[in-house]
Protein backbone atom coordinates (compact mmCIF):
# COMPACT_ATOMS: atom_id res chain seq x y z
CA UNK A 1 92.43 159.67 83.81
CA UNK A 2 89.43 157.59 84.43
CA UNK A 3 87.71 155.54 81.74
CA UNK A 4 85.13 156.76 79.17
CA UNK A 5 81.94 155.13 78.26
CA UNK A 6 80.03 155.26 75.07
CA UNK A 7 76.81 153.84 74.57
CA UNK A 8 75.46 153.63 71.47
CA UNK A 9 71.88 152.06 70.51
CA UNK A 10 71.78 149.12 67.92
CA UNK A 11 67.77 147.97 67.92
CA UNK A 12 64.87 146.93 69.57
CA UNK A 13 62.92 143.61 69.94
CA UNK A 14 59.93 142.25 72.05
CA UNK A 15 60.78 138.51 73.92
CA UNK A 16 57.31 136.56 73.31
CA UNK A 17 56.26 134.20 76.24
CA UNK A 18 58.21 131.33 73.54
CA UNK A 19 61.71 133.24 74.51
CA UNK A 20 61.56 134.20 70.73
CA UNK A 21 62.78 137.71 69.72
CA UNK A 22 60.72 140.17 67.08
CA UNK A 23 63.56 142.61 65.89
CA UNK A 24 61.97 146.18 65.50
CA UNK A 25 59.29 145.99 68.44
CA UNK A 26 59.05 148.49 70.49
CA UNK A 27 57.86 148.77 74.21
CA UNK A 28 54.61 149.94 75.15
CA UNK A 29 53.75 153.76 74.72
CA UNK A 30 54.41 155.86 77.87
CA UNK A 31 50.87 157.12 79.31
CA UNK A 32 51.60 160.57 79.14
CA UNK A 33 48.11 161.81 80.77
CA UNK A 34 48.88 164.41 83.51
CA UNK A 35 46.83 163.83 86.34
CA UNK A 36 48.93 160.47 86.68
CA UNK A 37 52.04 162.82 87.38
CA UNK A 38 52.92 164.73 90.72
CA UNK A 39 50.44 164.49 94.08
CA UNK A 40 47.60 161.91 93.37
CA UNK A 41 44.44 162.58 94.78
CA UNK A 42 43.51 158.97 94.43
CA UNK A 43 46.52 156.49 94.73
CA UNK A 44 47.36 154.19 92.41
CA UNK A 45 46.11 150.78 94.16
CA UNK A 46 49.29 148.27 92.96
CA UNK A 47 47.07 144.93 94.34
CA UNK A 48 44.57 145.15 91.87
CA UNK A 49 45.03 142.90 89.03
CA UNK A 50 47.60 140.96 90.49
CA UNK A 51 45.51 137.66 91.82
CA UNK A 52 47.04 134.95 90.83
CA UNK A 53 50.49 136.03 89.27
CA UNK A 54 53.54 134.77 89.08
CA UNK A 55 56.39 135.37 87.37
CA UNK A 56 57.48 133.20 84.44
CA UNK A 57 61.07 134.83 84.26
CA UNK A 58 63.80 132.34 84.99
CA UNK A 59 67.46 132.51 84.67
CA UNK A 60 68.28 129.65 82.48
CA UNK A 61 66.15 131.66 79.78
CA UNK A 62 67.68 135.60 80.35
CA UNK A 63 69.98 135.09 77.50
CA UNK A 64 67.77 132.64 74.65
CA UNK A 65 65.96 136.23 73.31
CA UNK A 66 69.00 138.09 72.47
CA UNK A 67 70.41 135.01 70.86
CA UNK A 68 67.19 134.85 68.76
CA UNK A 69 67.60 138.56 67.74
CA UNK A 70 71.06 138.07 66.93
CA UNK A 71 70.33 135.09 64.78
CA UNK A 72 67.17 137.11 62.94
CA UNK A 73 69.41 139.94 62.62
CA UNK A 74 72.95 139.24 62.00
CA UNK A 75 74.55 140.18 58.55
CA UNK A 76 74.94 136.91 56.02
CA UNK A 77 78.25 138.77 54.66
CA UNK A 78 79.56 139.46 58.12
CA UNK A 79 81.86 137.07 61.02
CA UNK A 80 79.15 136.61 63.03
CA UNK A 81 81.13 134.49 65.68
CA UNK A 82 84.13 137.21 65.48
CA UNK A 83 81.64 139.87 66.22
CA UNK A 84 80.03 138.07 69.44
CA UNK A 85 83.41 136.94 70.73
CA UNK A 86 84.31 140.30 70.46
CA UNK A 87 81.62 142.32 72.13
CA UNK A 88 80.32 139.56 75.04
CA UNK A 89 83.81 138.52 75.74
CA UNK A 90 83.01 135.38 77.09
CA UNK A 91 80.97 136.94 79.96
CA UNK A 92 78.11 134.28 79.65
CA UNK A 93 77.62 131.77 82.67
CA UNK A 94 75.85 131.94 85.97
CA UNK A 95 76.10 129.99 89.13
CA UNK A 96 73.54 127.22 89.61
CA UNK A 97 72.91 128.59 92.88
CA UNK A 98 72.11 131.79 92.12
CA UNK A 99 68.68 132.85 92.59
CA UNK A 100 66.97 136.21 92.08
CA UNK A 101 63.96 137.05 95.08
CA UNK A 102 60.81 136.28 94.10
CA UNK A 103 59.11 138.48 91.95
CA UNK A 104 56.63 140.77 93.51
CA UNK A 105 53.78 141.72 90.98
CA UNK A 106 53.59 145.58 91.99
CA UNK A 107 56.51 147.16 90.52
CA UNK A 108 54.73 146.02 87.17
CA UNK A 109 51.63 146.79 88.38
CA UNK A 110 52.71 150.31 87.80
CA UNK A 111 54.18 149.42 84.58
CA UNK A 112 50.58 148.77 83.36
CA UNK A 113 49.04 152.01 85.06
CA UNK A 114 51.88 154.21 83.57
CA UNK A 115 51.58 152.70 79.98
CA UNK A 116 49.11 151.90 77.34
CA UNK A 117 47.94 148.91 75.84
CA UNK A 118 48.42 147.76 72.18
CA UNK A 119 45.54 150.04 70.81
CA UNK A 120 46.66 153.02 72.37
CA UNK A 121 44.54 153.06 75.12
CA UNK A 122 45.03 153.20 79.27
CA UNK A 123 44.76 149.69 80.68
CA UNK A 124 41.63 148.45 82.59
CA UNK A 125 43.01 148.99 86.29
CA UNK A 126 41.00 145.18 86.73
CA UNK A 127 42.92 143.44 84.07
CA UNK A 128 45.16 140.59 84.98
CA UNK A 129 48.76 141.13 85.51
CA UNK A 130 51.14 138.98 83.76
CA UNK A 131 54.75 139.24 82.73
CA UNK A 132 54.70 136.55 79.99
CA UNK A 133 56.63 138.63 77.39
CA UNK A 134 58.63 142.27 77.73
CA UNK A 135 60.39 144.63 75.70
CA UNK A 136 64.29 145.01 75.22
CA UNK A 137 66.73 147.48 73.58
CA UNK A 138 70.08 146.22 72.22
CA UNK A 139 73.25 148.25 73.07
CA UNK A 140 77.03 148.45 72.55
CA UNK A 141 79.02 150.00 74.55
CA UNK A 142 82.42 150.94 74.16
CA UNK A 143 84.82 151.52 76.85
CA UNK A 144 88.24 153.54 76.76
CA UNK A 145 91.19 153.96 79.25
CA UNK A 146 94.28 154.92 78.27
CA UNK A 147 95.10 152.96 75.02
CA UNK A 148 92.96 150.13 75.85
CA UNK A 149 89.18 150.24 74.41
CA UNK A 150 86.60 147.25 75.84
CA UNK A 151 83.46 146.86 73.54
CA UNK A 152 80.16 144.83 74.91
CA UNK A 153 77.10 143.70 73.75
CA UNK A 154 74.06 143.76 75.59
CA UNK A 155 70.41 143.63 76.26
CA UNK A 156 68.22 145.86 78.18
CA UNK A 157 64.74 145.27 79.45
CA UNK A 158 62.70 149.36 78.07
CA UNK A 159 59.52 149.93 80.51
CA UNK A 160 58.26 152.06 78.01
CA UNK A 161 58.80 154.79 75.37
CA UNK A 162 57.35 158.10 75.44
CA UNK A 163 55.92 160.40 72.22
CA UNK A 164 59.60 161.74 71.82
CA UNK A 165 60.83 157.76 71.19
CA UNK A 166 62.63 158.23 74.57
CA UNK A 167 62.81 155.24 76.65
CA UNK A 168 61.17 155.51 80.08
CA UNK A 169 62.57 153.71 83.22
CA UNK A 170 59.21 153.15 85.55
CA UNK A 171 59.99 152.32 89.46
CA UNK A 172 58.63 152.23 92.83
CA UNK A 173 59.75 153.23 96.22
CA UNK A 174 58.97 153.56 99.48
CA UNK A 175 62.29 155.27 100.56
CA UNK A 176 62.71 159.17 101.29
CA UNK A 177 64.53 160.83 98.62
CA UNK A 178 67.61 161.25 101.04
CA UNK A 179 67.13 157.57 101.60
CA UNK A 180 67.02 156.73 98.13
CA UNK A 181 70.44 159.19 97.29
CA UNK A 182 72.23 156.73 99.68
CA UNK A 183 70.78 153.72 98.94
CA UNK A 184 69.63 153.48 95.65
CA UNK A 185 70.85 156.31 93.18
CA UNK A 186 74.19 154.55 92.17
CA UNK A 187 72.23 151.32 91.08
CA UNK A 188 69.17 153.59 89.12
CA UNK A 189 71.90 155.90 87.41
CA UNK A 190 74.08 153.27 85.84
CA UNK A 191 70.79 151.11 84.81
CA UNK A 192 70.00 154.71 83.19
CA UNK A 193 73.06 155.80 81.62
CA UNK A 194 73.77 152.15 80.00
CA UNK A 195 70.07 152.15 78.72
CA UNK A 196 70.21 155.45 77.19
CA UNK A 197 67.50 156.59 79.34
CA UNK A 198 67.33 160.00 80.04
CA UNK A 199 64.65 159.88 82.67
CA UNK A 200 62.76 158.05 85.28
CA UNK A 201 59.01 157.90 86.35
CA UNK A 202 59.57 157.44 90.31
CA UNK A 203 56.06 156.07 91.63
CA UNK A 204 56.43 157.04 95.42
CA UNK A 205 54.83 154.68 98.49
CA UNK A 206 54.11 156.17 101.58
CA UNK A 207 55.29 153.21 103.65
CA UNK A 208 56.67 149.45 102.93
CA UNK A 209 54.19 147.41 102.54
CA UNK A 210 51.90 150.14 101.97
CA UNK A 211 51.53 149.26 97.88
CA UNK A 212 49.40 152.35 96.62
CA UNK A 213 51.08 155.43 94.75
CA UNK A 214 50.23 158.86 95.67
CA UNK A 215 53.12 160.84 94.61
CA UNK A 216 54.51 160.10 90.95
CA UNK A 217 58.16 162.22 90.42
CA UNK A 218 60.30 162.67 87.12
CA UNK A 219 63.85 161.72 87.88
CA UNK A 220 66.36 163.24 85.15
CA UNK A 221 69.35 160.61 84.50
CA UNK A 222 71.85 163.42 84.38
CA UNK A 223 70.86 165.28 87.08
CA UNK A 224 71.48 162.27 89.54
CA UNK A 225 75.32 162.80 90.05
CA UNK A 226 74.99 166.03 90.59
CA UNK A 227 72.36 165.34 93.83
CA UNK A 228 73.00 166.38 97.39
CA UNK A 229 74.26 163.28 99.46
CA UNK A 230 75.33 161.41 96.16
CA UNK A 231 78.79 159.74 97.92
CA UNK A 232 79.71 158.13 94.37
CA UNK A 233 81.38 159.54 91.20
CA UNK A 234 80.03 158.44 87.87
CA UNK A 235 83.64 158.68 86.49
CA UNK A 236 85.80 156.21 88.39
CA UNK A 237 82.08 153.82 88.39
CA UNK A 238 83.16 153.87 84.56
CA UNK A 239 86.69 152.84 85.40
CA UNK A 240 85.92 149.97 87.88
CA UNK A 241 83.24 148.84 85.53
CA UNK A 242 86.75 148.52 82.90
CA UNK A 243 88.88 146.91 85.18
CA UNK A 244 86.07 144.17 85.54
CA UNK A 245 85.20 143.78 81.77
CA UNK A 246 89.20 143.87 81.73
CA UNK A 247 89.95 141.21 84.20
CA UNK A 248 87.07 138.67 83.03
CA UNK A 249 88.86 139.41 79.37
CA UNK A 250 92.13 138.47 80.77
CA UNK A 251 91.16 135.44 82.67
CA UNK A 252 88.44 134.06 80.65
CA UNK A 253 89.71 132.27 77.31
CA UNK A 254 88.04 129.43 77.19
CA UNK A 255 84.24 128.99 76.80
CA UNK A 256 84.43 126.22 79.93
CA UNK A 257 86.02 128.49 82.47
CA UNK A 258 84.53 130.84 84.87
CA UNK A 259 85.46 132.67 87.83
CA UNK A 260 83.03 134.40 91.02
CA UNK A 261 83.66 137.92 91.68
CA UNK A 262 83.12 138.77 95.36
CA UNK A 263 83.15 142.40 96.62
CA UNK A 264 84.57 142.99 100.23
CA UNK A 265 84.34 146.63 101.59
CA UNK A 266 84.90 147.86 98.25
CA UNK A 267 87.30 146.04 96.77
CA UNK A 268 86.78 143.43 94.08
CA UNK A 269 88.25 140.03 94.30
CA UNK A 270 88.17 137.33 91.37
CA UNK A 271 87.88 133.63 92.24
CA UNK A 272 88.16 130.87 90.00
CA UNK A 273 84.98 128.41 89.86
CA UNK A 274 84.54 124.55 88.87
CA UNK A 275 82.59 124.66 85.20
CA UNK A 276 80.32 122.30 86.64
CA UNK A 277 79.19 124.67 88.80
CA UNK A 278 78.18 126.94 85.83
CA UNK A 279 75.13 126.64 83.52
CA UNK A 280 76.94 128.13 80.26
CA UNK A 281 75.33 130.01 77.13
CA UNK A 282 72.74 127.81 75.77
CA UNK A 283 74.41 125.10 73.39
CA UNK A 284 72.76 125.05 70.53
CA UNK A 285 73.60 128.85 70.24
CA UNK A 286 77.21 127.87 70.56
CA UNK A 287 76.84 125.26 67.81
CA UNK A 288 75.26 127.99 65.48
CA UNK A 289 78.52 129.88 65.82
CA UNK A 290 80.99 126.48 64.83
């Protein structure tokens, strides 16, 4: 029997440019006007707007929001340090030398066509593009196999919610939906299903490097299992996500330690790393917790 996965919603907050959280923000209203949906007669230009951006993201600063919403939020009554240990199992450093591509401004380009602004109104197609602040959902998801249940606690960055307080997944491609099955619906579906998102706007380009939309699809979560050419199974995706939270629960149990986990031809190996190696959950978080 493969492993089970329930994901259950616990709030909402918007991460200011200051990495400060605001606990009960929501993200941006979908723009539900249909002549942005289907075959565009005029594209959706993504260059426009986007002179001079850059992205202000980094990874030393991913986690610093969620902290501040659990800090703003947490019960005074309740363990707060039992209930993190339990639910982020110690699943909290990254490798100096990781680094993310650089940021290309047109996937939220489209963010900004496909939503509307604070006063409920479509965004100037001129005005400048930044990425200075965003809006995340909370989650906790509990996973069961066999006897053994693994709980976690995360954060998820919410393009946008539409008039039914669904959240929205907005992305771009430039692949053929047969290429996209192959390449890309494994990735799309479990960002989905662990954001409790049951669709996604799909903003299709006709080329790479050809960065105007003219065809703008509705992608049902659920539906993307059952798609011709799909080679995965959502089910035993569930179970080797469990082995993993499983393992680093196993190995982890110290704050200090860390190990790499390397995929080869579909098999995951665990290595163990030098902490030095490792820029850990922020301290002064850590020294809340004490």
């Amino acid at each position: 029997m493969y492993a089970a996965a329930d994901v259950s919603l616990v709030g909402t907050f918007a991460k200011l440019a200051d990495r400060t959280a605001v606990p009960g923000a929501l993200p941006p209203r979908l723009n539900e006007d249909p002549s942005l949906y289907g075959h565009l007669t005029s594209g959706l230009d993504l260059t426009i707007g986007c002179e001079g951006y850059s992205d202000t993201r980094s990874l030393d600063s991913r986690f610093h929001s969620i902290f501040d919403y659990l800090c703003k939020t947490s019960q005074l009554s309740s363990s707060f340090k039992e209930v993190l240990v339990v639910y982020c199992s110690h699943f909290q450093c990254l490798r100096l030398d990781d680094r993310e591509y650089p940021s290309q401004p047109f996937g939220h380009k489209f963010e900004q066509y496909l939503t509307l602004n604070d006063r409920g109104l479509p965004h100037d197609k001129y005005e400048r593009l930044t990425n200075d602040g965003c809006s995340k959902a909370v989650f906790r998801t509990t996973f069961t196999s066999g006897n053994k249940a693994i709980k976690v606690f995360y954060a998820a960055e919410m393009d946008a919610i539409d008039e039914e307080r669904n959240f929205v997944e907005l992305k771009t491609t430039s692949m053929s939906h047969d290429r996209w099955v192959q390449i890309a619906s494994l990735s799309n579906y479990l960002q989905s299903f662990f954001g409790k998102i049951p669709y996604i706007i799909c903003g299709r380009k006709p080329s790479f490097g050809n960065n105007v939309i003219y065809q703008v699809d509705k992608i049902q979560t659920a539906d993307i299992p059952n798609y011709s050419g799909v080679h995965w199974k959502k089910e035993v995706c569930f179970q080797q996500i469990f082995n993993v939270l499983n393992a680093v629960k196993s190995r982890l149990q110290q704050d200090n330690e860390a190990v790499v986990f390397n995929l080869t031809q579909g098999t995951i190996y665990l290595e163990t790393e030098r902490a030095e190696n490792c820029t850990f959950t922020d301290q002064a978080f850590l020294n809340y917790l004490n």
